[in-house]
Each structure stands twice: as C-alpha cells, then as structure tokens.
PDB file of N, CA and C in Angstrom:
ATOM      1  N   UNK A   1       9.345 -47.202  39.104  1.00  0.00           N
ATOM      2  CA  UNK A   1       8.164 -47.446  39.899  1.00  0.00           C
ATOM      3  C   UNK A   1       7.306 -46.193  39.923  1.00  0.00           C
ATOM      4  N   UNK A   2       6.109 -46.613  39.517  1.00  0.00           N
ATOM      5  CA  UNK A   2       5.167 -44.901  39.720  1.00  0.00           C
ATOM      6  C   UNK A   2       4.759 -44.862  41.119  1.00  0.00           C
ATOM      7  N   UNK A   3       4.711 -43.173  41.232  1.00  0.00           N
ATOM      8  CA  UNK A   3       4.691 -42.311  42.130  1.00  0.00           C
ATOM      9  C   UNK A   3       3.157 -42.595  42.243  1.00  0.00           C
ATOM     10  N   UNK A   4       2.927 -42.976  43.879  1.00  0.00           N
ATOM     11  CA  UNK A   4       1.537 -43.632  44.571  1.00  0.00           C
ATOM     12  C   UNK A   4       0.923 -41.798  45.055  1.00  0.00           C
ATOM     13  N   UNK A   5       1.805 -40.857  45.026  1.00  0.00           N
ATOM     14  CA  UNK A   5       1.350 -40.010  45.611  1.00  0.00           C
ATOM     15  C   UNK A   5       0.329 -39.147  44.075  1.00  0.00           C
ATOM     16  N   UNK A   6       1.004 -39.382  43.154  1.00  0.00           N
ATOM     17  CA  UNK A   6      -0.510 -39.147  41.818  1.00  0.00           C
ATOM     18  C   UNK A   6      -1.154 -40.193  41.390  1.00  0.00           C
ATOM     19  N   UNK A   7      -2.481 -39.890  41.825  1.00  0.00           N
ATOM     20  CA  UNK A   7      -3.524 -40.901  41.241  1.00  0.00           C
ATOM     21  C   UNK A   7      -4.074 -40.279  39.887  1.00  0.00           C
ATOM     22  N   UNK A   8      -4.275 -40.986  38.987  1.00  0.00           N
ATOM     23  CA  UNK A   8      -5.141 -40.780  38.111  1.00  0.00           C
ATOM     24  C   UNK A   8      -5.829 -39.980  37.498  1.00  0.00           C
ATOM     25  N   UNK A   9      -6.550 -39.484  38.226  1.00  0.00           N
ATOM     26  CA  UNK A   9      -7.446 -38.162  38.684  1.00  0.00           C
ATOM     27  C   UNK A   9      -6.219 -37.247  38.492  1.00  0.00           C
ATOM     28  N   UNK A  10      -5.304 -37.100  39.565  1.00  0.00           N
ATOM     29  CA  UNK A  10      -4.769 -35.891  39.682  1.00  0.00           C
ATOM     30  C   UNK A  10      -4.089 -36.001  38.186  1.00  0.00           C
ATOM     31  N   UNK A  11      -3.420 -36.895  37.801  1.00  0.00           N
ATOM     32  CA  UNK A  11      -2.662 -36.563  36.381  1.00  0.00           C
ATOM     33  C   UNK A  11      -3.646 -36.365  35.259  1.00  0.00           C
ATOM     34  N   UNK A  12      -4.990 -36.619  35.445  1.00  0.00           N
ATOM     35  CA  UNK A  12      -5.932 -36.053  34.327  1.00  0.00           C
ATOM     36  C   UNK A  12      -6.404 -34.542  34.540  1.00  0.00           C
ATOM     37  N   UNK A  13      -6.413 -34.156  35.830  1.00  0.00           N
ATOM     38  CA  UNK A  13      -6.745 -32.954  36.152  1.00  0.00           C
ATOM     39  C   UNK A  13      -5.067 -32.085  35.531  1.00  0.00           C
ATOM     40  N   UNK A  14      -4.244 -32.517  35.778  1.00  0.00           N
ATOM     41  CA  UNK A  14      -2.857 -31.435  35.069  1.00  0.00           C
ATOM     42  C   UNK A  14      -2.734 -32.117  34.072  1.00  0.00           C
ATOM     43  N   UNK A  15      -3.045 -32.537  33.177  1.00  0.00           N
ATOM     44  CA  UNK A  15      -3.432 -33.061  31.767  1.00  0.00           C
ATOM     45  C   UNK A  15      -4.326 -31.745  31.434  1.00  0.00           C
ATOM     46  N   UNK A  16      -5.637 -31.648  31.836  1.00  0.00           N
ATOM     47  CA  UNK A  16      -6.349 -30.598  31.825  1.00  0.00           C
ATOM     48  C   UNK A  16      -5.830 -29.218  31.754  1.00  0.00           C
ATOM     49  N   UNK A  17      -5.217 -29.115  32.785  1.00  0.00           N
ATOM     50  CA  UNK A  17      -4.721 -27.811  32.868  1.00  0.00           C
ATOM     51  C   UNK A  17      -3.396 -27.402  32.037  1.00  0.00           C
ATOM     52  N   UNK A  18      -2.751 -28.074  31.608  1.00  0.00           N
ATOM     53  CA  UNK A  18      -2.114 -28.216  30.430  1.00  0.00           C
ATOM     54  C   UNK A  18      -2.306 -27.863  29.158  1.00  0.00           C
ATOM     55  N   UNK A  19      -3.649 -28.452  28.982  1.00  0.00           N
ATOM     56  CA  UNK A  19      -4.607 -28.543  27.696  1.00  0.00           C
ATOM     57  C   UNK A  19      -4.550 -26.756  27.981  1.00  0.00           C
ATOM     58  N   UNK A  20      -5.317 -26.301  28.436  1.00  0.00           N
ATOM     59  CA  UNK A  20      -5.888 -24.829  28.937  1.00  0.00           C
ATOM     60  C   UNK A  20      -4.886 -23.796  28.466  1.00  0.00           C
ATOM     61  N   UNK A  21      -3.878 -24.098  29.633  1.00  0.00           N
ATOM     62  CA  UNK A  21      -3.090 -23.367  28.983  1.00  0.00           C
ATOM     63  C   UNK A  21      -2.478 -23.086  27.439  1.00  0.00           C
ATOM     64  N   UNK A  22      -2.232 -24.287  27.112  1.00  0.00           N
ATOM     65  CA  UNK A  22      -1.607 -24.563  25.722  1.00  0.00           C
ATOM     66  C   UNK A  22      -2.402 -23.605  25.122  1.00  0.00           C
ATOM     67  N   UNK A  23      -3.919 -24.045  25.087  1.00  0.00           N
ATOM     68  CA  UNK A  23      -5.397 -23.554  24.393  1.00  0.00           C
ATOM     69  C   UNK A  23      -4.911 -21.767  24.321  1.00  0.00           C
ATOM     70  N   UNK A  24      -4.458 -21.059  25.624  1.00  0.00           N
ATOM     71  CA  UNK A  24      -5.020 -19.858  26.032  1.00  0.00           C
ATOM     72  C   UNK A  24      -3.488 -19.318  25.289  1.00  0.00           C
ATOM     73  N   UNK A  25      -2.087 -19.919  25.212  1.00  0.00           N
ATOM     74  CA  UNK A  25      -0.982 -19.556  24.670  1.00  0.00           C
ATOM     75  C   UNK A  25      -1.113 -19.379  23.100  1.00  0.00           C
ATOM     76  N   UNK A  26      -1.978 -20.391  22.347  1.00  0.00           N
ATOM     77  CA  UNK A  26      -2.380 -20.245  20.727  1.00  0.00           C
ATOM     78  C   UNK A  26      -3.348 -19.137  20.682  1.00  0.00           C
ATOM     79  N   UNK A  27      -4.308 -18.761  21.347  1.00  0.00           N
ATOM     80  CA  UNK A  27      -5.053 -17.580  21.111  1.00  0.00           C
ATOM     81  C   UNK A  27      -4.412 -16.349  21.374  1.00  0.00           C
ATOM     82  N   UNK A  28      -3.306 -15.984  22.429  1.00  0.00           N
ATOM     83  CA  UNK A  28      -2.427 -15.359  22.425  1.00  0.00           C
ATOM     84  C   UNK A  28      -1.275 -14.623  21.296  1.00  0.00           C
ATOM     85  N   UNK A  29      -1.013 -16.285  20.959  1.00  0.00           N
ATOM     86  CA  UNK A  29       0.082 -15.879  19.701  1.00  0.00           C
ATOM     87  C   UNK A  29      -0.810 -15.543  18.440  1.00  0.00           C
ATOM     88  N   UNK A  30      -1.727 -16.344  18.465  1.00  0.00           N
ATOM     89  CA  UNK A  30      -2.569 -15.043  17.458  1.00  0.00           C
ATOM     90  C   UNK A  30      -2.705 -14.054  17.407  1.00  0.00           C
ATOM     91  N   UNK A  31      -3.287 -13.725  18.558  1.00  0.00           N
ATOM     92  CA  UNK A  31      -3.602 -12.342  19.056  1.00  0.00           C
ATOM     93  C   UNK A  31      -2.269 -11.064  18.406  1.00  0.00           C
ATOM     94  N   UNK A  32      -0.996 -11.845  18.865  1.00  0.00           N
ATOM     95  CA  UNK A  32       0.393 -10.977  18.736  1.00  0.00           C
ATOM     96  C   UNK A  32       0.303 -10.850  17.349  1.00  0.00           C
ATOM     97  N   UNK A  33       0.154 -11.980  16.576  1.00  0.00           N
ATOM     98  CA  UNK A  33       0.510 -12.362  15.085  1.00  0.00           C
ATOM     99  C   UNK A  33      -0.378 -10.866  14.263  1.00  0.00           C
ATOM    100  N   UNK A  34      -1.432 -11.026  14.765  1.00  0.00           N
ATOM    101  CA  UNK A  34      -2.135 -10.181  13.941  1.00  0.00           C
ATOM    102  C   UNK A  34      -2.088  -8.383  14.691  1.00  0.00           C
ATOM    103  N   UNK A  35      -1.896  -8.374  15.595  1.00  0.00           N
ATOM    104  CA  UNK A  35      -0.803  -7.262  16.218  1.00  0.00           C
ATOM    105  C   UNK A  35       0.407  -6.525  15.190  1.00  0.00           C
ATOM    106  N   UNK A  36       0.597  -7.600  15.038  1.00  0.00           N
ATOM    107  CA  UNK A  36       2.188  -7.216  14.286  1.00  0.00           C
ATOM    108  C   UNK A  36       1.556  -6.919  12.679  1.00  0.00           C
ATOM    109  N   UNK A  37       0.822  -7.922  12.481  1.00  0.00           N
ATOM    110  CA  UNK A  37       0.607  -7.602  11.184  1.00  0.00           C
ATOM    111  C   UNK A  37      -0.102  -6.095  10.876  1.00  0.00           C
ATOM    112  N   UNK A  38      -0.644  -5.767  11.990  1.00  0.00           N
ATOM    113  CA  UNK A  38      -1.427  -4.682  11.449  1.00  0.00           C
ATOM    114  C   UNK A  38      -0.326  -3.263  11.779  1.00  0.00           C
ATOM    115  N   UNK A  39       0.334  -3.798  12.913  1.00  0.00           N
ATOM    116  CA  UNK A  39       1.828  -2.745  12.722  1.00  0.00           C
ATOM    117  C   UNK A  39       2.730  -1.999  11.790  1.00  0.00           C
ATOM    118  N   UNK A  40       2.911  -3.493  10.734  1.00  0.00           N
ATOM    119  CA  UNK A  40       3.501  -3.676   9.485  1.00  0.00           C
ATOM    120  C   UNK A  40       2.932  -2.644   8.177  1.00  0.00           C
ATOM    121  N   UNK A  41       1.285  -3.088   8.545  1.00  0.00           N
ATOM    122  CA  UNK A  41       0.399  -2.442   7.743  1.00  0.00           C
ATOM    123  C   UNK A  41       0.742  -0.773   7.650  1.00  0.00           C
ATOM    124  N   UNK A  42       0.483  -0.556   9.415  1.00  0.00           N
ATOM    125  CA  UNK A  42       0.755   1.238   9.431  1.00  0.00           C
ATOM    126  C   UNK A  42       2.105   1.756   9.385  1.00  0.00           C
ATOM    127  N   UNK A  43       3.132   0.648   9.717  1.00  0.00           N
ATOM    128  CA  UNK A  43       4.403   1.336   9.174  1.00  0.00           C
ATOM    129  C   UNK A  43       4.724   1.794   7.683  1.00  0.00           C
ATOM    130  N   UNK A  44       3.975   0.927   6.872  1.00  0.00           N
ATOM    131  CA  UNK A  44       3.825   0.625   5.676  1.00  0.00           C
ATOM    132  C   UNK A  44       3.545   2.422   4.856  1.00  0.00           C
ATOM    133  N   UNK A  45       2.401   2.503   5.295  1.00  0.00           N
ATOM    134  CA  UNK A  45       1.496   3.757   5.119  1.00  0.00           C
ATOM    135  C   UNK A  45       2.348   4.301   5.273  1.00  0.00           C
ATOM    136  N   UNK A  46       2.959   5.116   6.741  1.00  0.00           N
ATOM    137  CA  UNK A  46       3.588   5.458   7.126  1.00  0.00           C
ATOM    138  C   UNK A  46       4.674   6.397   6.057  1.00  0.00           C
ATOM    139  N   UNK A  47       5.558   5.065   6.210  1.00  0.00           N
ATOM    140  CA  UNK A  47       6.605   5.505   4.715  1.00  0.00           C
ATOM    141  C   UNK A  47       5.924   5.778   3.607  1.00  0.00           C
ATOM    142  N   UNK A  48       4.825   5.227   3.412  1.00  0.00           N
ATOM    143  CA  UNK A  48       4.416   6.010   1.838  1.00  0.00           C
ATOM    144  C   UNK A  48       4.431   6.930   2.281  1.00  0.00           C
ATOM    145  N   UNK A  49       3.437   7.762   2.883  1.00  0.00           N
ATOM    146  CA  UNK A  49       2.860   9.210   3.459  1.00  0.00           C
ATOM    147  C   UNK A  49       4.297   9.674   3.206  1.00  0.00           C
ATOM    148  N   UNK A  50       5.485   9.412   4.325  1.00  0.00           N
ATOM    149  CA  UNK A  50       6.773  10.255   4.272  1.00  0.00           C
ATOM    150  C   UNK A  50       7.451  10.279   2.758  1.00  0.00           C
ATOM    151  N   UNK A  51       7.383   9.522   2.234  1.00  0.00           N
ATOM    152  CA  UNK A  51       8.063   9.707   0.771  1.00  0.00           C
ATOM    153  C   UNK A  51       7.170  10.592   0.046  1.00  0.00           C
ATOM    154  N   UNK A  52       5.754  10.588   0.059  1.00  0.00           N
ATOM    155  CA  UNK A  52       5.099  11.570  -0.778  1.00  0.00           C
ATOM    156  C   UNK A  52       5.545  13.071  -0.551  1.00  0.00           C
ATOM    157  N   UNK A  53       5.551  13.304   1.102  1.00  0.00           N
ATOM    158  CA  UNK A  53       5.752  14.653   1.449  1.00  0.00           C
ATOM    159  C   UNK A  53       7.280  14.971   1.114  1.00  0.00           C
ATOM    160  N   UNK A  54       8.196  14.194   0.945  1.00  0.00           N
ATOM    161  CA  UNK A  54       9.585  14.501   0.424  1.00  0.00           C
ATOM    162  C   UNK A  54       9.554  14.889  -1.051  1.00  0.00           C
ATOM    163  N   UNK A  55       8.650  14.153  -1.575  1.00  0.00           N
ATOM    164  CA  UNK A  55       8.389  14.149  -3.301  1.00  0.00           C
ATOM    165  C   UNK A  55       7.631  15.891  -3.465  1.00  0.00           C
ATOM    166  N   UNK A  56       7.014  16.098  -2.199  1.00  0.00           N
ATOM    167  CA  UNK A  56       6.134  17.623  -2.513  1.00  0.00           C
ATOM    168  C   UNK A  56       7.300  18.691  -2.021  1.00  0.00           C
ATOM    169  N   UNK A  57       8.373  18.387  -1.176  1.00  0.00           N
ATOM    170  CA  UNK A  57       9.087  19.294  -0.597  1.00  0.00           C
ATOM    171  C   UNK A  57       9.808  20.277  -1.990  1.00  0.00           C
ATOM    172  N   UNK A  58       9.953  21.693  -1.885  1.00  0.00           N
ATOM    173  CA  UNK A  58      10.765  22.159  -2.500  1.00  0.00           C
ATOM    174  C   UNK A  58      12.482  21.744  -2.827  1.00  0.00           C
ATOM    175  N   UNK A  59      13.015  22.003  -3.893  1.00  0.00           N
ATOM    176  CA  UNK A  59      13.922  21.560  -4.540  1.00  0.00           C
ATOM    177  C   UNK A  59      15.314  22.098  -2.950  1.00  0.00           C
ATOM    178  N   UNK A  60      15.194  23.371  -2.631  1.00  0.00           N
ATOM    179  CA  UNK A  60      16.189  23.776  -1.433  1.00  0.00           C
ATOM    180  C   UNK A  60      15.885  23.255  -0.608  1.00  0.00           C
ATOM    181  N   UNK A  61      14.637  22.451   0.031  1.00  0.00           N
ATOM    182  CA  UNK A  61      13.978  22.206   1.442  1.00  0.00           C
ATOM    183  C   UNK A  61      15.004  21.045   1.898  1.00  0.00           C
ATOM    184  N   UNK A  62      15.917  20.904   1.044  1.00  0.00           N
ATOM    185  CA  UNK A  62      16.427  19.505   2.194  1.00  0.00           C
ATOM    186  C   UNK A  62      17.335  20.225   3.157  1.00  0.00           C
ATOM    187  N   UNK A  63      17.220  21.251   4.105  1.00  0.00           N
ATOM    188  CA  UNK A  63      17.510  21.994   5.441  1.00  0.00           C
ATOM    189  C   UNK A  63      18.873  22.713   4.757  1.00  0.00           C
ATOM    190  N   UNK A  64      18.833  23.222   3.574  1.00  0.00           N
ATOM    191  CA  UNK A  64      20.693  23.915   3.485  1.00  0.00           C
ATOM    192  C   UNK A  64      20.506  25.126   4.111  1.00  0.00           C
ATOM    193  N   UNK A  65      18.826  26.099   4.251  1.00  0.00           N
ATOM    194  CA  UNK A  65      18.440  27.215   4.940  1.00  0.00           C
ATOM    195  C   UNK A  65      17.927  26.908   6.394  1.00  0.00           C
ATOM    196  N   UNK A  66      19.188  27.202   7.020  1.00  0.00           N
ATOM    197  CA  UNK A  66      18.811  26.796   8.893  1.00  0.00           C
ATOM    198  C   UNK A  66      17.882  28.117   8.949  1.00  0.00           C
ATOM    199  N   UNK A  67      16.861  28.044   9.754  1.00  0.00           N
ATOM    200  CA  UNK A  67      15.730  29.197  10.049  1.00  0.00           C
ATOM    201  C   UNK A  67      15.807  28.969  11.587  1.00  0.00           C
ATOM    202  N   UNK A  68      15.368  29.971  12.226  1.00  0.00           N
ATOM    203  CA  UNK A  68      15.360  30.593  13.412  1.00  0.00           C
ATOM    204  C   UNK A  68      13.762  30.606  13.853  1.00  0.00           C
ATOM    205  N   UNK A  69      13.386  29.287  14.697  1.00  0.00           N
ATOM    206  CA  UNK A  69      12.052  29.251  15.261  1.00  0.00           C
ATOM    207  C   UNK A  69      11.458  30.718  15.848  1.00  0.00           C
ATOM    208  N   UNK A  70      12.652  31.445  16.153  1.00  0.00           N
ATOM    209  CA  UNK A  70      11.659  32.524  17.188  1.00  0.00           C
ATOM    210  C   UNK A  70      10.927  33.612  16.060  1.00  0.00           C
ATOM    211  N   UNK A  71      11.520  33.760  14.372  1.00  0.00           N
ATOM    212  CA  UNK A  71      11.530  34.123  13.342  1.00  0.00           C
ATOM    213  C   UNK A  71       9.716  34.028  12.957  1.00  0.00           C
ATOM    214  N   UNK A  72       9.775  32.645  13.800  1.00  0.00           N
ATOM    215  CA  UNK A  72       8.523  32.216  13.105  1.00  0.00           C
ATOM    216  C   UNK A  72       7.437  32.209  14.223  1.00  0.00           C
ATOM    217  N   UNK A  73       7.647  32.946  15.355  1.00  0.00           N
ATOM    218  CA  UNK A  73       6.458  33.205  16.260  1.00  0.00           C
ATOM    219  C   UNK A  73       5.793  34.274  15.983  1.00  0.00           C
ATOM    220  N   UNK A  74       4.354  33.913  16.610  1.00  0.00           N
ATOM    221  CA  UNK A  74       3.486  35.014  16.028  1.00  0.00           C
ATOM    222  C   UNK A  74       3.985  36.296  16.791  1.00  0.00           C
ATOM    223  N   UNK A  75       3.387  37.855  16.230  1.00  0.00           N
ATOM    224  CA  UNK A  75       3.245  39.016  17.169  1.00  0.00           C
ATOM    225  C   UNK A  75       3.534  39.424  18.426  1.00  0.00           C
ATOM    226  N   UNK A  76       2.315  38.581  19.171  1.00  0.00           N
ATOM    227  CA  UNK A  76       1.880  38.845  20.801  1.00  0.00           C
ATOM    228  C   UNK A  76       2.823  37.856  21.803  1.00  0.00           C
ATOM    229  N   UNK A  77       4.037  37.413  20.830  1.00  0.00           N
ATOM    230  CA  UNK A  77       4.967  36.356  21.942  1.00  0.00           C
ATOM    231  C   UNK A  77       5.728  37.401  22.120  1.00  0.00           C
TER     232      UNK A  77
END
C-alpha cells in the first residue's frame, strides 16, 4: 500500500534532488579523474628529471665518500 504521507510533488521534488546530486558527483569525479591524470603527468617528469641527474652524476657519486656538511659551510659560520 503507498505511503499517503508522499504526495507526488514531494517524490518529484527528491527525484530532483537526486538528479542534482548525481549531476554534482559526475562533475566531481571528473574533476578527480583529471587531478590524477595530471599527477601522473608530473610524477612522470619527475622520474625522467631524476634518472637524467643520476645519468650526469659522477662514476664515485653513488655516496661510497660520506662528506661532512659542516666541511661544506661557508667562512663566517
């Protein structure tokens, strides 16, 4: 037996608001979709950039010479 307490109206009005939302959740997940994609993009770069600078590093540079930061302060410290 349907419920006398929704008329018509009211189930077209949350029909409506339904619609809305749905509407405002797809512009959303777009929104993320292309978020991510452009994430992807700069992670992307990213690792190139880091592999180039490994490719320029000197042949010893992979850390076998531990150095001493204070070694490398200027003068007036």
């Amino acid at each position: 037996m349907p419920d006398p307490s929704h008329t018509p109206d009211d189930i077209a009005q949350r029909l409506e608001a339904l619609e809305i939302k749905a509407s405002f959740t797809e512009d959303l997940l777009d929104q993320l979709n292309l978020t991510i994609y452009r994430q992807q993009q700069h992670i992307d770069e990213l690792l190139r950039a880091v592999a180039l600078l490994r490719q320029q590093m000197p042949e010893g540079g992979g850390g076998a010479a531990v150095r001493d930061l204070r070694d490398e302060l200027p003068p007036h410290y």
